[in-house]
Protein backbone atom coordinates (compact mmCIF):
# COMPACT_ATOMS: atom_id res chain seq x y z
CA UNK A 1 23.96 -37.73 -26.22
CA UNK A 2 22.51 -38.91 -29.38
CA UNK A 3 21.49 -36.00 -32.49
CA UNK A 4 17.60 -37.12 -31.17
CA UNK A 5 18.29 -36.77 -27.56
CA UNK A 6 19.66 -33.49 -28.14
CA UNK A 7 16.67 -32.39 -30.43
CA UNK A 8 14.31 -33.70 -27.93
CA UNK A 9 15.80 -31.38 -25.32
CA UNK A 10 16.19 -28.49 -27.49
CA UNK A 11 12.61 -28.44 -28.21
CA UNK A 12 12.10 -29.02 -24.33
CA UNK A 13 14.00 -25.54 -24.11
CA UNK A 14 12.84 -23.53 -26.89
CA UNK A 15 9.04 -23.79 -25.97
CA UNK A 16 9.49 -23.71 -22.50
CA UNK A 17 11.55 -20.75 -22.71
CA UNK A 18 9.41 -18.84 -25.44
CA UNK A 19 6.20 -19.39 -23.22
CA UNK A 20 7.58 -18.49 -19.94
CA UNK A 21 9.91 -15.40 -20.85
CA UNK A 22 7.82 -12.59 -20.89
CA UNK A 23 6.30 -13.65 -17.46
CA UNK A 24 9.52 -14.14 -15.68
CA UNK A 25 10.83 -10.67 -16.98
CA UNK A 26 7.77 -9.01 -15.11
CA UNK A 27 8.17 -11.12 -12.04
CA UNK A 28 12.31 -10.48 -12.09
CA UNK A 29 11.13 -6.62 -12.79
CA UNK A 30 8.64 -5.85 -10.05
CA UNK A 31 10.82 -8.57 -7.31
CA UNK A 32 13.50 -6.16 -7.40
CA UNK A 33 12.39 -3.45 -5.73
CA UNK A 34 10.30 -5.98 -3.40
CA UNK A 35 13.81 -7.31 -1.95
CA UNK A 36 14.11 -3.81 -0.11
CA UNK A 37 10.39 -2.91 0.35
CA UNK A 38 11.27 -2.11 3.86
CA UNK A 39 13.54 0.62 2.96
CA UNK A 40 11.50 1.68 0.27
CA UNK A 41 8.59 1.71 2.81
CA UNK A 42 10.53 3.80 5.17
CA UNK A 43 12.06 6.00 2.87
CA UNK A 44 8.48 6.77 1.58
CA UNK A 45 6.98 7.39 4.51
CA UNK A 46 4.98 4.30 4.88
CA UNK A 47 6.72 2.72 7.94
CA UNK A 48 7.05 5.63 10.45
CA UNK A 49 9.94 5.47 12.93
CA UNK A 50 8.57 5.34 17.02
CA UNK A 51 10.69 7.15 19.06
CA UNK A 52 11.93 5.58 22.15
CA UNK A 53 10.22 5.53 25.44
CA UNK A 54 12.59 3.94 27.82
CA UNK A 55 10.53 2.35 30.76
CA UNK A 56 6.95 2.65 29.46
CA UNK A 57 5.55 -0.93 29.33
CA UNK A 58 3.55 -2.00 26.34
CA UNK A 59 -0.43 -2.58 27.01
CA UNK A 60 -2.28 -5.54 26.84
CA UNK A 61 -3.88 -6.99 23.94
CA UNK A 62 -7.18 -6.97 24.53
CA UNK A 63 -6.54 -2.95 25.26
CA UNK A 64 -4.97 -2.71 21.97
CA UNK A 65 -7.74 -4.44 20.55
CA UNK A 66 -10.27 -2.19 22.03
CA UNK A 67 -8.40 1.14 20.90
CA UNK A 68 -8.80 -0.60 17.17
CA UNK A 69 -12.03 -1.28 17.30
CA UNK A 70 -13.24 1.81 17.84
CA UNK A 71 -12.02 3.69 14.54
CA UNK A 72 -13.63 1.08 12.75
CA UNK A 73 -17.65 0.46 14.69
CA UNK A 74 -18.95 -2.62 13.20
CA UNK A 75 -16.15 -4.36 11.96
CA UNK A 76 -14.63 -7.80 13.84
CA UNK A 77 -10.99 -8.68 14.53
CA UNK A 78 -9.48 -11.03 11.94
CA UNK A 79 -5.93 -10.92 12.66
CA UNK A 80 -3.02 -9.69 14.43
CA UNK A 81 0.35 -9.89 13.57
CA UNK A 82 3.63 -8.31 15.20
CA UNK A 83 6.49 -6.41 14.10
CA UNK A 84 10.21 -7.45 14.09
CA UNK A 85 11.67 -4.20 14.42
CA UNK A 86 9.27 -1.80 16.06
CA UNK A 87 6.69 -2.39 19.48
CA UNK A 88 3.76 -2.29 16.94
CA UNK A 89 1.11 -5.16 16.52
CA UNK A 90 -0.93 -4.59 13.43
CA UNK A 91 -4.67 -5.27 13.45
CA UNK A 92 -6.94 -6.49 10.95
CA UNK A 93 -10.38 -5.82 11.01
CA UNK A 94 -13.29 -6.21 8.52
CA UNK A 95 -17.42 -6.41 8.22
CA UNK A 96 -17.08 -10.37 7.93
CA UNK A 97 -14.38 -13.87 9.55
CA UNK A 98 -14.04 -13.86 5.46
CA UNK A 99 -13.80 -9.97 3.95
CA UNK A 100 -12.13 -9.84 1.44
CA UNK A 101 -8.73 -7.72 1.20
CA UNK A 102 -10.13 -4.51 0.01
CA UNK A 103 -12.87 -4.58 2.69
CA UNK A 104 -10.25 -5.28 5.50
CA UNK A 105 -8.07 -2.70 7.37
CA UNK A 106 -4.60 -3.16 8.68
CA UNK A 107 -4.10 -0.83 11.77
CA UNK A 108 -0.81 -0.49 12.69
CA UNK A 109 -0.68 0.50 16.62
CA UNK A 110 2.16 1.34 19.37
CA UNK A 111 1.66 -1.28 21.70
CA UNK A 112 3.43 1.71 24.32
CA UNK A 113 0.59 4.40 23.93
CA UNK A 114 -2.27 2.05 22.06
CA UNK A 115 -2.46 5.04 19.27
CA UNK A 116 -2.29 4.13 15.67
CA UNK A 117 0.78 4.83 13.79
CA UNK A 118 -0.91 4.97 10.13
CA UNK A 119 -2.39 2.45 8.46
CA UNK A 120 -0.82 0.12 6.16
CA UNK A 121 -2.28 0.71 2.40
CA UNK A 122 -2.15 -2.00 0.10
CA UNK A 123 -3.24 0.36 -2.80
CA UNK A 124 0.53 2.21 -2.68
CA UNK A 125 3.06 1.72 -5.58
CA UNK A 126 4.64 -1.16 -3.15
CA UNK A 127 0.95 -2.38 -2.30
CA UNK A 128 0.84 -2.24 -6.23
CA UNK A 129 4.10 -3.76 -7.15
CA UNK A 130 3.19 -6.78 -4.73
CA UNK A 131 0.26 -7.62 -6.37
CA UNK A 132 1.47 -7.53 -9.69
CA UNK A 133 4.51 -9.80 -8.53
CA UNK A 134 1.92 -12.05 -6.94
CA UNK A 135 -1.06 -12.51 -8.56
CA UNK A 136 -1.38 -10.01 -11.53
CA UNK A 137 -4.67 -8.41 -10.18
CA UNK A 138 -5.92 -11.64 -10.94
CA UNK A 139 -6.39 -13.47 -7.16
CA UNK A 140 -5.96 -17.32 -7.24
CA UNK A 141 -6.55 -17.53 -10.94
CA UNK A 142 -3.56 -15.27 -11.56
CA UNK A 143 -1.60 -16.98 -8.77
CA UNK A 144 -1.53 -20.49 -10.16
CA UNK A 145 -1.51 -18.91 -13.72
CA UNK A 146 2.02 -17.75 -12.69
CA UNK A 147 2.86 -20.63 -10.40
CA UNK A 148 2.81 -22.81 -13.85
CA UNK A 149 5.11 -20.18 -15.48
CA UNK A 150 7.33 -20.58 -12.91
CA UNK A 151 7.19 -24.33 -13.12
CA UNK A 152 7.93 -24.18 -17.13
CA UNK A 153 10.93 -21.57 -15.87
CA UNK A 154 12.47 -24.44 -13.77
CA UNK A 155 11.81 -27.10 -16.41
CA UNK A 156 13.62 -24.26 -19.12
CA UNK A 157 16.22 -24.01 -16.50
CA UNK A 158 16.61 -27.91 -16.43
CA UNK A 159 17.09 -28.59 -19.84
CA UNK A 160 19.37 -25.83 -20.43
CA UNK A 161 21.79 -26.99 -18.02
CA UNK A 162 21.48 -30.65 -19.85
CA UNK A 163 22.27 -28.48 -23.03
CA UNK A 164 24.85 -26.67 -22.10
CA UNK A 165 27.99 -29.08 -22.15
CA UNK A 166 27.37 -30.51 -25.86
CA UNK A 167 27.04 -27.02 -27.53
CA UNK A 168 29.47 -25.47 -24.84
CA UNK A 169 32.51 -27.92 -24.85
CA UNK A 170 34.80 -26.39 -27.20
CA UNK A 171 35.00 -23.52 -24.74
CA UNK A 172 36.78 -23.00 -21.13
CA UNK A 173 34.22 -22.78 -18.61
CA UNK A 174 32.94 -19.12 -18.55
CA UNK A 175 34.58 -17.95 -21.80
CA UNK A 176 33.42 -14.44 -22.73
CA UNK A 177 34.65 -13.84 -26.74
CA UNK A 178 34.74 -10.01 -26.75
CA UNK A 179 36.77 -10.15 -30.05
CA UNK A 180 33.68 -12.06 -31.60
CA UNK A 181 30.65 -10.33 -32.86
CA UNK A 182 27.90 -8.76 -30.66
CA UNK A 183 25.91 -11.55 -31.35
CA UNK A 184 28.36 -14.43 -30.14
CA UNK A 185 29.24 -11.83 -26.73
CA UNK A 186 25.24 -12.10 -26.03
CA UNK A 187 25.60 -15.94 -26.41
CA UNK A 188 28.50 -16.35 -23.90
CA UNK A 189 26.59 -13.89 -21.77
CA UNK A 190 23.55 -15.86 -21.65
CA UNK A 191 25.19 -18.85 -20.97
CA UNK A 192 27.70 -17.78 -18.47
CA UNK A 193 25.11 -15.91 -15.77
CA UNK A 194 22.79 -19.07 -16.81
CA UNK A 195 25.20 -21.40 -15.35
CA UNK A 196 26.40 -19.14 -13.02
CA UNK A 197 23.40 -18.10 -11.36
CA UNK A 198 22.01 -21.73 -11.53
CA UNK A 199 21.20 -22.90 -7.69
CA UNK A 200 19.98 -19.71 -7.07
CA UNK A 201 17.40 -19.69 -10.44
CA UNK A 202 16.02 -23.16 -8.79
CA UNK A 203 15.63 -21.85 -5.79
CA UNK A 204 13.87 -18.90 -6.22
CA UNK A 205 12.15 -20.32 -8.74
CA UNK A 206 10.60 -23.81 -7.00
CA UNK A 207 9.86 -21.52 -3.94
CA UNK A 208 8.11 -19.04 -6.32
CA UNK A 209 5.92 -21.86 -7.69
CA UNK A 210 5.30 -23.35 -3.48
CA UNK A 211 4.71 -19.72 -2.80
CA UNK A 212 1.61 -19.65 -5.54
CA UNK A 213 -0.30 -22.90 -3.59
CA UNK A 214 -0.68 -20.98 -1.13
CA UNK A 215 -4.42 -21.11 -0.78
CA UNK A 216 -4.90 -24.57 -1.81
CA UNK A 217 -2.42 -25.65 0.67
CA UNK A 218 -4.19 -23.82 3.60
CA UNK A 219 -7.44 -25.78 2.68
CA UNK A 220 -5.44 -28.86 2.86
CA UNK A 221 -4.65 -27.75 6.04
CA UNK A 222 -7.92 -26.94 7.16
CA UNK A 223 -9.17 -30.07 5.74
CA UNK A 224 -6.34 -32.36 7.53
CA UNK A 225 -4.40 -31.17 10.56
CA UNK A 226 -6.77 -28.80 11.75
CA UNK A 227 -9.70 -31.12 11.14
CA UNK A 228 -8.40 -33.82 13.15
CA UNK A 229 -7.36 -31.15 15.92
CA UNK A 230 -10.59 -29.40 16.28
CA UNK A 231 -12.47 -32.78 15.77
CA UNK A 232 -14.72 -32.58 19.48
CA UNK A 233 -15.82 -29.22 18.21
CA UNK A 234 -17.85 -30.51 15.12
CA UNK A 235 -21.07 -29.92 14.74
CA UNK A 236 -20.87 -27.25 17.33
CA UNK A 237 -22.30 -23.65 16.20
CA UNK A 238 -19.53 -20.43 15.34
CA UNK A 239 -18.57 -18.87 18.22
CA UNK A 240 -20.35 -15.37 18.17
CA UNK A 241 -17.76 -12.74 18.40
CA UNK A 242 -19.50 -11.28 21.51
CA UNK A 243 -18.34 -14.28 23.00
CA UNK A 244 -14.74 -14.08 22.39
CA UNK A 245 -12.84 -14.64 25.46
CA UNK A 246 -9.39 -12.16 26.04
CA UNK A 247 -6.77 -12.79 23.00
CA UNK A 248 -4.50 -11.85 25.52
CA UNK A 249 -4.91 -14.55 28.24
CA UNK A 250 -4.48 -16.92 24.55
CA UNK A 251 -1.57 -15.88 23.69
CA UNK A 252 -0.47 -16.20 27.42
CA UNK A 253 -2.03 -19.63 27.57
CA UNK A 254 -0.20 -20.57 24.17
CA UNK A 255 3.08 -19.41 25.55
CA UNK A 256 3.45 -21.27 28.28
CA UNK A 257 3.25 -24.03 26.41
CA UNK A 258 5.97 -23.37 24.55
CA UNK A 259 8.35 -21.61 26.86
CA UNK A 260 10.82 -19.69 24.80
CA UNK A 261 8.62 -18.86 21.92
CA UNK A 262 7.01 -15.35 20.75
CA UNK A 263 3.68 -14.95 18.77
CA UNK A 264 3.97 -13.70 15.06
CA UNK A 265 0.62 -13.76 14.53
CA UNK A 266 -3.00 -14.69 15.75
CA UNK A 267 -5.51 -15.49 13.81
CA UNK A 268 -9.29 -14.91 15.58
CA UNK A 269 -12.04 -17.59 15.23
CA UNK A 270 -13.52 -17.85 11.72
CA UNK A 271 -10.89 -16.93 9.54
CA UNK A 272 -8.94 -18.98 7.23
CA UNK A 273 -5.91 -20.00 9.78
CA UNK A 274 -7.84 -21.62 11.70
CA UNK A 275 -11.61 -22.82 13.31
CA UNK A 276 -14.76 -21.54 13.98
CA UNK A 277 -14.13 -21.64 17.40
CA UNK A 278 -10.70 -21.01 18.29
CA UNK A 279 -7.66 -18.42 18.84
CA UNK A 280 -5.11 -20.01 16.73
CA UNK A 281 -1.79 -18.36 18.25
CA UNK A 282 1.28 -18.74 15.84
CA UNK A 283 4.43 -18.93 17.98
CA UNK A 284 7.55 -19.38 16.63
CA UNK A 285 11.24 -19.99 18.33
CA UNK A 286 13.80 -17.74 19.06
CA UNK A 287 16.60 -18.80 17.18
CA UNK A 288 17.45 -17.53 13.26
CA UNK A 289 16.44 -20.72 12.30
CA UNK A 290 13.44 -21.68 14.21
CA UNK A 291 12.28 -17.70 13.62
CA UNK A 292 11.15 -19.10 10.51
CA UNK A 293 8.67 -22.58 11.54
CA UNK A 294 5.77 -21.36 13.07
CA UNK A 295 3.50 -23.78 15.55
CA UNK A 296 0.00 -23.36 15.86
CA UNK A 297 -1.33 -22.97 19.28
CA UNK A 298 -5.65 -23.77 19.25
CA UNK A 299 -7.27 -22.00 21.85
CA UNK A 300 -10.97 -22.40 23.00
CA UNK A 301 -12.23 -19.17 22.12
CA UNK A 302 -14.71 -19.19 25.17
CA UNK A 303 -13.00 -20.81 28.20
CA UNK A 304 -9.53 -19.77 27.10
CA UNK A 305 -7.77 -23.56 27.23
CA UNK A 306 -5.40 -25.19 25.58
CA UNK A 307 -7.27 -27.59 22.67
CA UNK A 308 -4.02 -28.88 21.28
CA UNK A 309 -0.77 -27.23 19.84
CA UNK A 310 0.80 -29.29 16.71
CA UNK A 311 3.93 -29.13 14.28
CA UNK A 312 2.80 -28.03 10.51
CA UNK A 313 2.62 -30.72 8.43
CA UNK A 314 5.33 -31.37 5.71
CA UNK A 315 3.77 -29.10 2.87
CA UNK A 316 2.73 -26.07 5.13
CA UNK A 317 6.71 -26.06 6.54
CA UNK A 318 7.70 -25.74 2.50
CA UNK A 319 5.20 -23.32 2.20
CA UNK A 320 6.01 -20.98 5.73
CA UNK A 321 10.60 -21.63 4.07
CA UNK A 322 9.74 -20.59 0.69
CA UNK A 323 8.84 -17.40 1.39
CA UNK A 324 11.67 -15.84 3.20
CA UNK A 325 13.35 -17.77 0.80
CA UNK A 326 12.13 -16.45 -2.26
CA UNK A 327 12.53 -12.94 -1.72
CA UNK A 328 16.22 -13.09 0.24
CA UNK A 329 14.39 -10.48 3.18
CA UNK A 330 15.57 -13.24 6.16
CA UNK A 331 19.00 -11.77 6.27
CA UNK A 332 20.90 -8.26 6.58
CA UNK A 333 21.57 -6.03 3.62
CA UNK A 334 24.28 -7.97 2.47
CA UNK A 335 21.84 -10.95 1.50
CA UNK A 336 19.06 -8.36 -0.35
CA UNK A 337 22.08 -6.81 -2.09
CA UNK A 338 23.44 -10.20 -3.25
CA UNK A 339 19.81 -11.02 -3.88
CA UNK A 340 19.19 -8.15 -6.05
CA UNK A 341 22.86 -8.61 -8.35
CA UNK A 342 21.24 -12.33 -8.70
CA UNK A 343 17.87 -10.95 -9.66
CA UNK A 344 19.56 -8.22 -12.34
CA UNK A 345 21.37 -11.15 -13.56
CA UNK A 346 18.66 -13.13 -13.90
CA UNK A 347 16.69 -10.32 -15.97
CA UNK A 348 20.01 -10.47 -18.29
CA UNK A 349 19.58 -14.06 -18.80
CA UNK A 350 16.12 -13.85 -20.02
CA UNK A 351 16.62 -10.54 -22.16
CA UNK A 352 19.49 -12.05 -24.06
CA UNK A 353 17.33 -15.34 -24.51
CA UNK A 354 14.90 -13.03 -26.30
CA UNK A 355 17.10 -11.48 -27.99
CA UNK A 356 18.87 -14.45 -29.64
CA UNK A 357 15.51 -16.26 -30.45
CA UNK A 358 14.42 -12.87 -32.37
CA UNK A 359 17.69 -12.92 -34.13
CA UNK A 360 17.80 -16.75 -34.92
CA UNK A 361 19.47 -17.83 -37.69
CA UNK A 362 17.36 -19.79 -40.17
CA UNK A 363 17.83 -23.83 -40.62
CA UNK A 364 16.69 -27.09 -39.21
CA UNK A 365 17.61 -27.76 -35.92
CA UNK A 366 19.69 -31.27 -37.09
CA UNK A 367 22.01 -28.91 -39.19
CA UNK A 368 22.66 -26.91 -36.39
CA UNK A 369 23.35 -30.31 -34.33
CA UNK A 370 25.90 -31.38 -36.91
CA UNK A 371 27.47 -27.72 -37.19
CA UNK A 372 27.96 -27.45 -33.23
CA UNK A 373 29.25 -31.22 -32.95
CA UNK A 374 31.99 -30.73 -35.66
CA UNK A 375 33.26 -28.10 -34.01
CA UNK A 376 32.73 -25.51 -36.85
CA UNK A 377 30.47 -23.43 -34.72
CA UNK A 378 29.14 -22.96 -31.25
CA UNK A 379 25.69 -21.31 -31.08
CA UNK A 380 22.83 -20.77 -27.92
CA UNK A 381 20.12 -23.46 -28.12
CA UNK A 382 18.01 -20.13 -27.50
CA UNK A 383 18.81 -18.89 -30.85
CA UNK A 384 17.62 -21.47 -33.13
C-alpha cells in the first residue's frame, strides 16, 4: 500500500476506534455476566427449581391461562412463551394488546399444578444489566444509538486488520516482546488478541448491530409478510378479547400442521407478532439446528382455523440467528465459557487501545509511516 492509502486507513481506525471505545467497553462489561444469566438467575434465586412429579400430566392452556388471569383482574393475555428446561409456560399479561414493558407481567406457571412459580422481574440486577447491554434505558433511541456503535466497531475492526500486516511485518505472527518496554508489551498485546479474536469480534459484533433492528424489522414484517397473509381480514374490526377462541385448540391446530414441531411462543391477537385477529403460534423444529428458525402459524382467533403458516422472510431469519448467536447461550457450558475468555479478551483489546491512544507519541502520522516502513520501529496504529 501506498504512504496515502495507509493514512487514509489509519484515520479510518483512529476515529472509528476513539468514538466507539467507551461504548463497546460497557457492552463487553455488562455481556459478560449475561453469557451465564441462567446460572446467575438460579443461583440468585430467580429461576426456582420444580421438583419432579413423575406421572402427573401438564394442564391445558386455556386452564393455565385462566389460573393467570385471575391474579391480575383486568389485564389481557399478550404472550406466552415456554421453557427449555423446566414444564413452565410464562404468561404475559397487561391493561392494553400494546402495554408497555413496565405495565406488563411475566407469570411464570407449572404447567403440572397451574400455580405460579414467581414472577419474572425485569427490575433485578440481571433485569438491570440487560437493559443497559441493550438499550441504555434509552428504548429504540438507545438501541439504534448503540447499533451504530457497533457498526463503527466492525468498520474499526476492518481497517485494523487491513493495518495490521504493513506495521506488523517485521514480526513473527503473534510475537509478544516481554524484554521490550511496557509500552511495546501493550502493543503486541493489542494486536495479538485483535487478530486472534478476529471472526469472533465480527460476529458478535454484526449480530449485535442485527440484534438492535429489532423493532424496525418487526414492522417490516408486519408491513410485508404478515400483510399479505392476513390480507382477507382487512378492513375487518379487532377481535374483542371476549371473543378469543381456546389458545389451546391453536396451538393444536398449528401443530398438526407441522408435525414434529413444538411452540416457543404465542403471541395473542393485537400485539406486535402478529394481527388484530389472529393466534400467531411460533413453532419451531426439533433438531439443534432448526431449534433456532421459528415458523409462524396464523390462527383465526374466532373459529380456530388455519389462515396460513409461512417461512420468515430473509431479514427476520438474521434477526431470530443473531441472537443466540450473539450471546454464545445456544450451546453447553463449554461454549459460554469459551464465550466469556473471548469476551475478556475482547475488553483487553479495547483497554489497551485506550491506553496507547492516551499515551501517543507526538508527530505527524507520515513520519510515523516512514519510521514503521524502514524498519526502525514498529508502533500500534492506535497509538498515534
Amino acid at each position: 500500500m501506498t504512504n496515502g492509502t495507509i493514512k487514509a486507513w489509519y484515520l479510518v481506525h483512529k476515529w472509528t476506534s476513539l468514538i466507539c471505545t467507551a461504548f463497546l467497553l460497557m457492552l463487553c462489561l455488562t455481556g459478560l455476566p449475561l453469557i451465564f444469566h441462567e446460572e446467575i438467575d438460579k443461583a440468585l434465586g430467580e429461576s426456582k427449581v420444580l421438583p419432579a412429579m413423575p406421572g402427573v400430566p401438564n394442564h391445558d392452556l386455556d386452564q393455565m391461562l385462566a389460573a393467570a388471569k385471575r391474579l391480575y383482574p383486568g389485564e389481557r393475555p399478550l404472550f406466552l412463551s415456554f421453557d427449555d428446561d423446566r414444564p413452565v409456560v410464562n404468561i404475559t399479561t397487561g391493561p392494553t394488546a400494546r402495554a408497555t414493558r413496565k405495565e406488563m407481567h411475566i407469570t411464570p406457571m407449572d404447567l403440572r399444578t397451574a400455580k405460579p412459580v414467581g414472577e419474572i422481574d425485569e427490575g433485578g440486577v440481571m433485569g438491570f444489566i440487560l437493559r443497559l447491554h441493550v438499550d441504555m434505558f434509552l428504548s429504540l433511541p438507545g438501541e439504534l444509538f448503540l447499533g451504530f456503535m457497533g457498526f463503527l466497531f466492525c468498520v474499526a475492526t476492518v481497517s485494523g486488520v487491513v493495518l495490521y500486516a504493513p506495521f506488523m511485518r517485521k514480526l513473527d505472527f503473534g510475537t509478544m516482546r516481554w524484554s521490550k518496554s511496557r509500552r511495546v508489551r501493550w502493543l503486541d498485546m493489542h494486536n495479538m488478541l485483535g487478530i486472534v479474536t478476529l471472526a469472533w469480534v465480527m460476529v458478535v459484533g454484526l449480530t449485535g448491530v442485527i440484534n438492535t433492528l429489532s423493532d424496525p424489522l418487526v414492522n417490516v414484517w408486519r408491513s410485508d409478510q404478515l400483510a399479505k397473509l392476513t390480507a382477507p381480514y382487512q378492513g375487518l374490526p379487532p377481535v374483542p378479547v371476549a371473543r378469543f377462541g381456546s389458545v389451546q385448540a391453536a396451538v393444536d391446530t398449528a401443530k398438526a400442521a407441522a408435525p414434529g414441531t413444538t411452540p416457543q411462543f404465542i403471541a395473542f391477537p393485537g400485539v406486535r407478532f402478529t394481527s388484530e385477529h389472529h393466534f400467531a403460534v411460533w413453532l419451531r423444529g426439533a433438531t439443534p439446528a432448526t431449534k433456532q428458525i421459528h415458523t409462524p402459524a396464523l390462527i383465526d382467533a374466532q373459529t380456530g382455523k388455519l389462515t396460513a403458516m409461512a417461512h420468515m422472510p430473509w431479514y427476520m431469519l438474521a434477526l431470530r440467528l443473531s441472537q443466540p448467536l450473539h450471546f454464545g447461550d445456544y450451546g453447553a457450558m463449554p461454549l459460554k465459557i469459551l464465550w466469556a475468555l473471548l469476551d475478556i479478551g475482547a475488553i483487553v483489546i479495547l483497554g489497551s487501545g485506550l491506553y496507547l491512544w492516551i499515551g501517543r507519541r507526538a508527530g505527524s502520522i507520515e513520519a510515523r509511516i516512514r519510521e514503521v516502513r524502514s524498519g526502525a520501529a514498529l508502533a500500534p496504529v492506535a497509538a498515534e
